[in-house]
C-alpha atoms as a PDB file:
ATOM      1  CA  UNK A   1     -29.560  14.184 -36.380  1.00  0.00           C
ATOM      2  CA  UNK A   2     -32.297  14.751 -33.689  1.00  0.00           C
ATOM      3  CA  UNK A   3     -32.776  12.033 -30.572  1.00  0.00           C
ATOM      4  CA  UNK A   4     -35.054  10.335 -32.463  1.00  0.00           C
ATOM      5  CA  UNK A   5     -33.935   9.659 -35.991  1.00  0.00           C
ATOM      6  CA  UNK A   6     -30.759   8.162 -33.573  1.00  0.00           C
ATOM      7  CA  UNK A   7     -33.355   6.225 -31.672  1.00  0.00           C
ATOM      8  CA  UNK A   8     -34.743   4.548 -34.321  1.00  0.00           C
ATOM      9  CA  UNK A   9     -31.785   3.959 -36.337  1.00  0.00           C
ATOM     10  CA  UNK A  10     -32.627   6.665 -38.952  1.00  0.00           C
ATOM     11  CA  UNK A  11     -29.472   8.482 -40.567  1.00  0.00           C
ATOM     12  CA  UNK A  12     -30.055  11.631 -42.629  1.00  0.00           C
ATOM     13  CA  UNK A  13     -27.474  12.531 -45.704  1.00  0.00           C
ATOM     14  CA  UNK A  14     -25.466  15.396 -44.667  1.00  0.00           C
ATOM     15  CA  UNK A  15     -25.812  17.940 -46.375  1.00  0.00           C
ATOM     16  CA  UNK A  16     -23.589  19.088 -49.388  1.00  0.00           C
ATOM     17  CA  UNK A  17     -20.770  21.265 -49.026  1.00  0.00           C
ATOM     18  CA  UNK A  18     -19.961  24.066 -51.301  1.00  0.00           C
ATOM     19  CA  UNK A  19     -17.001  26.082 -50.327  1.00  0.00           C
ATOM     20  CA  UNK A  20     -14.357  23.991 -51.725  1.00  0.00           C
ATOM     21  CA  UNK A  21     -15.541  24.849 -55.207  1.00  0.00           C
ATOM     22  CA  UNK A  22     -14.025  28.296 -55.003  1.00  0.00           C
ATOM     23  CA  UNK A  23     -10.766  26.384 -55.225  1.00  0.00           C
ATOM     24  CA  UNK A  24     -11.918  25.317 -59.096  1.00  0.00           C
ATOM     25  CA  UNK A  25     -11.114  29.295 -59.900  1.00  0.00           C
ATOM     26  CA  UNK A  26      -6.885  29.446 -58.787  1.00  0.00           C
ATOM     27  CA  UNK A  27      -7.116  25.813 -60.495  1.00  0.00           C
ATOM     28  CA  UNK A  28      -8.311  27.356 -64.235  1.00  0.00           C
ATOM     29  CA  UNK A  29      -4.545  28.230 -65.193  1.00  0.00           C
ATOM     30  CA  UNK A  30      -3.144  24.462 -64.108  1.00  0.00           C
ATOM     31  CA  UNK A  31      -5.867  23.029 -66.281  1.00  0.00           C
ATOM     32  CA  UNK A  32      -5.247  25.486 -69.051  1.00  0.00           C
ATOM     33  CA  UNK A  33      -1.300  25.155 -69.123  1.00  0.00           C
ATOM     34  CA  UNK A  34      -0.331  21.643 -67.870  1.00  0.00           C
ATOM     35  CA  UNK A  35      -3.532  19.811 -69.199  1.00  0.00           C
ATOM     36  CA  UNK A  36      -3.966  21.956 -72.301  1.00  0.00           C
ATOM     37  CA  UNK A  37      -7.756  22.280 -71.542  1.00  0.00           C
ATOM     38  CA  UNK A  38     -10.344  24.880 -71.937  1.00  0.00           C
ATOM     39  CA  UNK A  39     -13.599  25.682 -69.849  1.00  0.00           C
ATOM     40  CA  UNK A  40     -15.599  24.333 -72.325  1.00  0.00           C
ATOM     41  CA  UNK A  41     -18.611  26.938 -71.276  1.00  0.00           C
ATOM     42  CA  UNK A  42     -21.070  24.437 -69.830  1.00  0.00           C
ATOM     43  CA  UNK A  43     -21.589  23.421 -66.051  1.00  0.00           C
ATOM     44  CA  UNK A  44     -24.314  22.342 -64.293  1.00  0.00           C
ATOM     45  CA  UNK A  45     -25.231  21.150 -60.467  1.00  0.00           C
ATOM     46  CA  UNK A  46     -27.032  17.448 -59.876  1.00  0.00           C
ATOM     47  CA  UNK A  47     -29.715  16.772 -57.947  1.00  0.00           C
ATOM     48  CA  UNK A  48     -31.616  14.656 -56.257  1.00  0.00           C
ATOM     49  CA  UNK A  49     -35.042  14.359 -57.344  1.00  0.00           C
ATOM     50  CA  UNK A  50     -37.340  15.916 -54.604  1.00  0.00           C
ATOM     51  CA  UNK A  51     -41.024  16.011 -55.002  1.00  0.00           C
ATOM     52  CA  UNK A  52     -42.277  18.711 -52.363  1.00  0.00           C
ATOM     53  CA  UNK A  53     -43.931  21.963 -53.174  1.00  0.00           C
ATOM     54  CA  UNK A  54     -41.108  23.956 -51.020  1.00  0.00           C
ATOM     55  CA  UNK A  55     -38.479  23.012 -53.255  1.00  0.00           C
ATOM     56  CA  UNK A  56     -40.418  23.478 -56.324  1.00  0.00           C
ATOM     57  CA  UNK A  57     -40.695  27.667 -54.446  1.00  0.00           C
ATOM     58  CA  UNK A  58     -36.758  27.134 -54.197  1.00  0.00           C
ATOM     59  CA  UNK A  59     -36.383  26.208 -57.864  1.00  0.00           C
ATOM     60  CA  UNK A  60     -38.448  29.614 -58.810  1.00  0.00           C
ATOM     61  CA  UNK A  61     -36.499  31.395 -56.325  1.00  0.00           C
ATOM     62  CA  UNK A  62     -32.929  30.105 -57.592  1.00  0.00           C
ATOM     63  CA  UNK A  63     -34.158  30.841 -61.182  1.00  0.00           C
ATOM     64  CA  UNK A  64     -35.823  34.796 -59.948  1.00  0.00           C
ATOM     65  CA  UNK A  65     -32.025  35.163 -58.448  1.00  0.00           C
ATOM     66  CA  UNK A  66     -30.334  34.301 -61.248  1.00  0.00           C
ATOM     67  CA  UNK A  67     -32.673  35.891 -63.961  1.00  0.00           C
ATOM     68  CA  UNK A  68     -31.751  39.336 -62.375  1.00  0.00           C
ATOM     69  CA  UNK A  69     -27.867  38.809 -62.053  1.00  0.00           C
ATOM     70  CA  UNK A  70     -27.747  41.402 -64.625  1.00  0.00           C
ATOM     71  CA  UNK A  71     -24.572  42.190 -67.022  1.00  0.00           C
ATOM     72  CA  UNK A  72     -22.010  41.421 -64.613  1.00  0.00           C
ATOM     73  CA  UNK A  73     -23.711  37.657 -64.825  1.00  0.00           C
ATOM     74  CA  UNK A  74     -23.220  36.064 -68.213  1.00  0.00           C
ATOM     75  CA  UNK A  75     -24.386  32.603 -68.118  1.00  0.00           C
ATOM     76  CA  UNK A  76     -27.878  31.706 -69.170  1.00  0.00           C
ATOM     77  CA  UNK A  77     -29.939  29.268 -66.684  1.00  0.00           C
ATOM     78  CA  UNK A  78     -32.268  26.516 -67.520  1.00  0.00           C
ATOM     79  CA  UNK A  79     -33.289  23.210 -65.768  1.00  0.00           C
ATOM     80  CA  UNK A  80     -33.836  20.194 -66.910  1.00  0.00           C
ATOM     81  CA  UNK A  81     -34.580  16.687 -65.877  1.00  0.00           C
ATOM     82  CA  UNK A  82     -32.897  13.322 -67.084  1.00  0.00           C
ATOM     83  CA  UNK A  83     -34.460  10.129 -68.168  1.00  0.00           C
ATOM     84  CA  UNK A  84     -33.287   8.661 -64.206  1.00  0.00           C
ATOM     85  CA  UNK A  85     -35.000  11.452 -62.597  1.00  0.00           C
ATOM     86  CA  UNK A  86     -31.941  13.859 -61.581  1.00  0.00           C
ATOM     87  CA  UNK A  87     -32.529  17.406 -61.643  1.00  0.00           C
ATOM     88  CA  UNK A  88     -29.828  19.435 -63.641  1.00  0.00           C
ATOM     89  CA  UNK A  89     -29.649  23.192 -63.264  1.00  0.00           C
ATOM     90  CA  UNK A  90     -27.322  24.101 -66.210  1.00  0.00           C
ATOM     91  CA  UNK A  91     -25.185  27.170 -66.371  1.00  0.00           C
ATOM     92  CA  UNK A  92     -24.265  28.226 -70.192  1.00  0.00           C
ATOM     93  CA  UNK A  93     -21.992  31.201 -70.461  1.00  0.00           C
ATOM     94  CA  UNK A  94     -18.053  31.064 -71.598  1.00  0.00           C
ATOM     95  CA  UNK A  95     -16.723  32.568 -68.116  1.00  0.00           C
ATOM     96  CA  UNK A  96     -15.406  29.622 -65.634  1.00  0.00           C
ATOM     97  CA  UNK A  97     -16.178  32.477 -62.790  1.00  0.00           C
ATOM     98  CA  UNK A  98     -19.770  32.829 -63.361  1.00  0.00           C
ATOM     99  CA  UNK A  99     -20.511  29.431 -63.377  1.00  0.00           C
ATOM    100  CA  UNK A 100     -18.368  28.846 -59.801  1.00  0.00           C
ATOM    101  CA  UNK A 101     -20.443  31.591 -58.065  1.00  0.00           C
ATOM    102  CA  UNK A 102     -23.807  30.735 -59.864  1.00  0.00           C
ATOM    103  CA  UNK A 103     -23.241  27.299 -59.283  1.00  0.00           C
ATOM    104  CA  UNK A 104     -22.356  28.029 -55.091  1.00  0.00           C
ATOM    105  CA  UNK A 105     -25.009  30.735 -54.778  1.00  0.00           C
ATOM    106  CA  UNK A 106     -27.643  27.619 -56.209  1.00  0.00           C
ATOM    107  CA  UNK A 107     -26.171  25.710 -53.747  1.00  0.00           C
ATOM    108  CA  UNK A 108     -26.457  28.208 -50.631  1.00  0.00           C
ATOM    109  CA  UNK A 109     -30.229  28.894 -51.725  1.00  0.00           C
ATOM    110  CA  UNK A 110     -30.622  25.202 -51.782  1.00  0.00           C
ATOM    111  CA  UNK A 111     -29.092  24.632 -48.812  1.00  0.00           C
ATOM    112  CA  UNK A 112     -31.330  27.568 -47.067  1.00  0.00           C
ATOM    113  CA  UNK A 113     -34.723  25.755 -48.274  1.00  0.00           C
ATOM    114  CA  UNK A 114     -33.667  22.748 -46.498  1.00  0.00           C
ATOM    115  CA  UNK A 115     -32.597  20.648 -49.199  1.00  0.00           C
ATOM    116  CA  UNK A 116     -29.210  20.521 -48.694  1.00  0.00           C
ATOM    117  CA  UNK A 117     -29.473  16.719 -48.719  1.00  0.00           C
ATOM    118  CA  UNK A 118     -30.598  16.809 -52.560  1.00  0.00           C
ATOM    119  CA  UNK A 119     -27.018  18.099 -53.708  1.00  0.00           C
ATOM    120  CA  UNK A 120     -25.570  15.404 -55.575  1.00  0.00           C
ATOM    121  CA  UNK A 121     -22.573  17.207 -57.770  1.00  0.00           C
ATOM    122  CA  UNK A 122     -21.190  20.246 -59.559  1.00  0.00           C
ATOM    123  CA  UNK A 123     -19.809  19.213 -63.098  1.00  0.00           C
ATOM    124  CA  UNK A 124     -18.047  21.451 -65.269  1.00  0.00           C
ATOM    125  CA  UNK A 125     -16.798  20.429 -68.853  1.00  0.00           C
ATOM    126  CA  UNK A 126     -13.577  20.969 -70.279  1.00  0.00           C
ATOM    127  CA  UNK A 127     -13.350  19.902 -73.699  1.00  0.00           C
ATOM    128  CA  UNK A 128     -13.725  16.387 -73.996  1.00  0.00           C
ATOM    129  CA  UNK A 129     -13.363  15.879 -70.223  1.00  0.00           C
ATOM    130  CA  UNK A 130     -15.162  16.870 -67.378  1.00  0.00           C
ATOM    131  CA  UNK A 131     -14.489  18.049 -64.019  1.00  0.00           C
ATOM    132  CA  UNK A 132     -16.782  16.482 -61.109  1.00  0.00           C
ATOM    133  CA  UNK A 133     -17.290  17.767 -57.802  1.00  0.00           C
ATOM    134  CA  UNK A 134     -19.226  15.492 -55.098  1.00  0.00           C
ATOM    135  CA  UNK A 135     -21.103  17.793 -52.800  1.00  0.00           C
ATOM    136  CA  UNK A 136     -20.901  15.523 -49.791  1.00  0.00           C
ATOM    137  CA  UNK A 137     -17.470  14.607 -49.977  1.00  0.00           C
ATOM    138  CA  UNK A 138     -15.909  17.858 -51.436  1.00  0.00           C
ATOM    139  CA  UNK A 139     -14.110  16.597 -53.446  1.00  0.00           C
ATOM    140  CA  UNK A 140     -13.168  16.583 -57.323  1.00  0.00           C
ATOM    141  CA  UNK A 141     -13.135  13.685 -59.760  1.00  0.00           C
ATOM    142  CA  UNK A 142     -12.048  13.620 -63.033  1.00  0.00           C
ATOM    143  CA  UNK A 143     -14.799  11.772 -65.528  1.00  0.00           C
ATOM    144  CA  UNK A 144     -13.418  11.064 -69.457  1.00  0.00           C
ATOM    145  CA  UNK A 145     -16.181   9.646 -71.385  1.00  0.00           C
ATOM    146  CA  UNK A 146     -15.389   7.596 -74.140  1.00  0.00           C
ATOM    147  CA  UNK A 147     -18.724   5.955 -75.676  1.00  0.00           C
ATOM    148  CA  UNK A 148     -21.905   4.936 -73.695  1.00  0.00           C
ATOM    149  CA  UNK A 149     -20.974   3.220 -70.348  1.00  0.00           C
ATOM    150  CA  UNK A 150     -17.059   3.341 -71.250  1.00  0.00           C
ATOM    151  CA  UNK A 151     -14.350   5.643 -70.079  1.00  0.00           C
ATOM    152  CA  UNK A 152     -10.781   6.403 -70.042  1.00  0.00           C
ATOM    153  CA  UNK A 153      -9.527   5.488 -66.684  1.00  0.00           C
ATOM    154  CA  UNK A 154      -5.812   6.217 -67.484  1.00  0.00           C
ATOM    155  CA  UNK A 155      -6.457   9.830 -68.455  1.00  0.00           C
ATOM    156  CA  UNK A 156      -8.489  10.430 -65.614  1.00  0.00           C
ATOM    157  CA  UNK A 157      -5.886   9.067 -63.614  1.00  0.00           C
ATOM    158  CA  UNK A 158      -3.421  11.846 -64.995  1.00  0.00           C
ATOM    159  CA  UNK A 159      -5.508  14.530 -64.736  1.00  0.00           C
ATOM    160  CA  UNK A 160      -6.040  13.622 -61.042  1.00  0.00           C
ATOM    161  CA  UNK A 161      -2.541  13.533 -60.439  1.00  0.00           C
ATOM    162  CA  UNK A 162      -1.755  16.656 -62.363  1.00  0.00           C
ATOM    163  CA  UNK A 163      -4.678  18.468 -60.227  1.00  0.00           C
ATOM    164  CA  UNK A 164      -3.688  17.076 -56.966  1.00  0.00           C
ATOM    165  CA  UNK A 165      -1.564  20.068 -55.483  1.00  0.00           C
ATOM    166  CA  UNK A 166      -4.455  22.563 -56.924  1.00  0.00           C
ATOM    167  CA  UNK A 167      -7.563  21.107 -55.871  1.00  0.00           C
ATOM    168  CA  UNK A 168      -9.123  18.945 -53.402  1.00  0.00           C
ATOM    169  CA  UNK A 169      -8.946  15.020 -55.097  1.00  0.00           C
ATOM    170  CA  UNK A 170     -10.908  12.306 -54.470  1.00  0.00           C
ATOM    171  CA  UNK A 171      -8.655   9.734 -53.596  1.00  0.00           C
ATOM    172  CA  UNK A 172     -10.497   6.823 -54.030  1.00  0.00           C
ATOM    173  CA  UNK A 173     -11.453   6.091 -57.736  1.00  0.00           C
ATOM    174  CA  UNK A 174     -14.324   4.035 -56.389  1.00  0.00           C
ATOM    175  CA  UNK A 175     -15.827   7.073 -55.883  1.00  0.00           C
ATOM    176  CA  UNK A 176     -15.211   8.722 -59.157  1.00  0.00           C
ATOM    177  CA  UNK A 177     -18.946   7.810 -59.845  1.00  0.00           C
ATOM    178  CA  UNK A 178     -20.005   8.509 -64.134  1.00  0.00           C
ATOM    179  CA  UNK A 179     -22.722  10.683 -64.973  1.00  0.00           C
ATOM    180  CA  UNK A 180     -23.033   9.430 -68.151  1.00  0.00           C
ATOM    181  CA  UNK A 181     -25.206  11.353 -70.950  1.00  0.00           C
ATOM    182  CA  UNK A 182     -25.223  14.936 -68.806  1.00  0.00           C
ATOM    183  CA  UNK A 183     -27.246  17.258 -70.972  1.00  0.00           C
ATOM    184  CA  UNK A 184     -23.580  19.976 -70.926  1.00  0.00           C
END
């Protein structure tokens, strides 16, 4: 924050950090064995929506990077944009891997462009179930979706507690916020 943004009273977001999500990949086997899930082949990263011509030269530049990841790179990229105005960049692909470094290098070139701020989550799905991570707090939720606007607090409440030793929680359910209706 410069001396005047603290002058005036002005707080900026921080910006989103993405190193704890490498954690996700010694976590696949716990989620596999003791919650007899699968990497359901779909992840994606929320953002914030930003109108600005830089970040729409980020957006071309995360989809150039990722267009040339070549065979070692398996998930297909695409974008799209939800009826509240989030930006999803959506990784398709069956390996949990490429989706963790796809979804980090996004992050980094976002990040880089200055829009670090704009990093809302990482969500991966697992069957039924999906896996949240909140960029600013770094952090994973669980999120069990049971109809429109309900969930299954319970399970998510086990799953937590059965990830706890293998990934960074979020302790405080409050912040367990829904993304209902992601397009995974």
């Amino acid at each position: 924050m410069g001396f005047f943004d603290s002058l005036f009273g002005r707080t900026r977001m921080p910006a989103g950090k993405t190193d704890a999500l490498f954690a996700l990949s010694t976590a696949a086997l716990d989620i596999e064995v003791k919650l007899d899930s699968t990497y359901g082949g779909r992840a994606a990263i929320v953002l914030r929506s930003v109108d600005n011509s830089a970040y729409d030269a980020v957006s071309r530049d995360i989809q150039d990077l990722l267009a040339v990841g070549g065979s070692d790179f398996t998930a297909k990229v695409r974008i799209e944009h939800d009826k509240m105005g989030f930006h999803w960049i959506l990784f398709d692909g069956p390996e949990l891997e490429d989706a963790i470094n796809g979804l980090h290098m996004t992050a980094d070139l976002i990040k880089q462009g200055g829009f670090g701020d704009s990093l809302l989550a990482a969500m991966f799905r697992f069957g039924s179930w999906y896996l949240v991570y909140n960029y600013r707090r770094a952090a994973f939720y669980p999120f069990v979706p049971t109809g429109p606007s309900r969930r299954e607090s319970s399970r998510e409440f086990r799953i937590r507690q059965t990830l706890t030793d293998a990934l960074p929680m979020e302790k405080d359910p409050e912040r367990w916020y829904p993304l209902w209706d992601p397009p995974l």
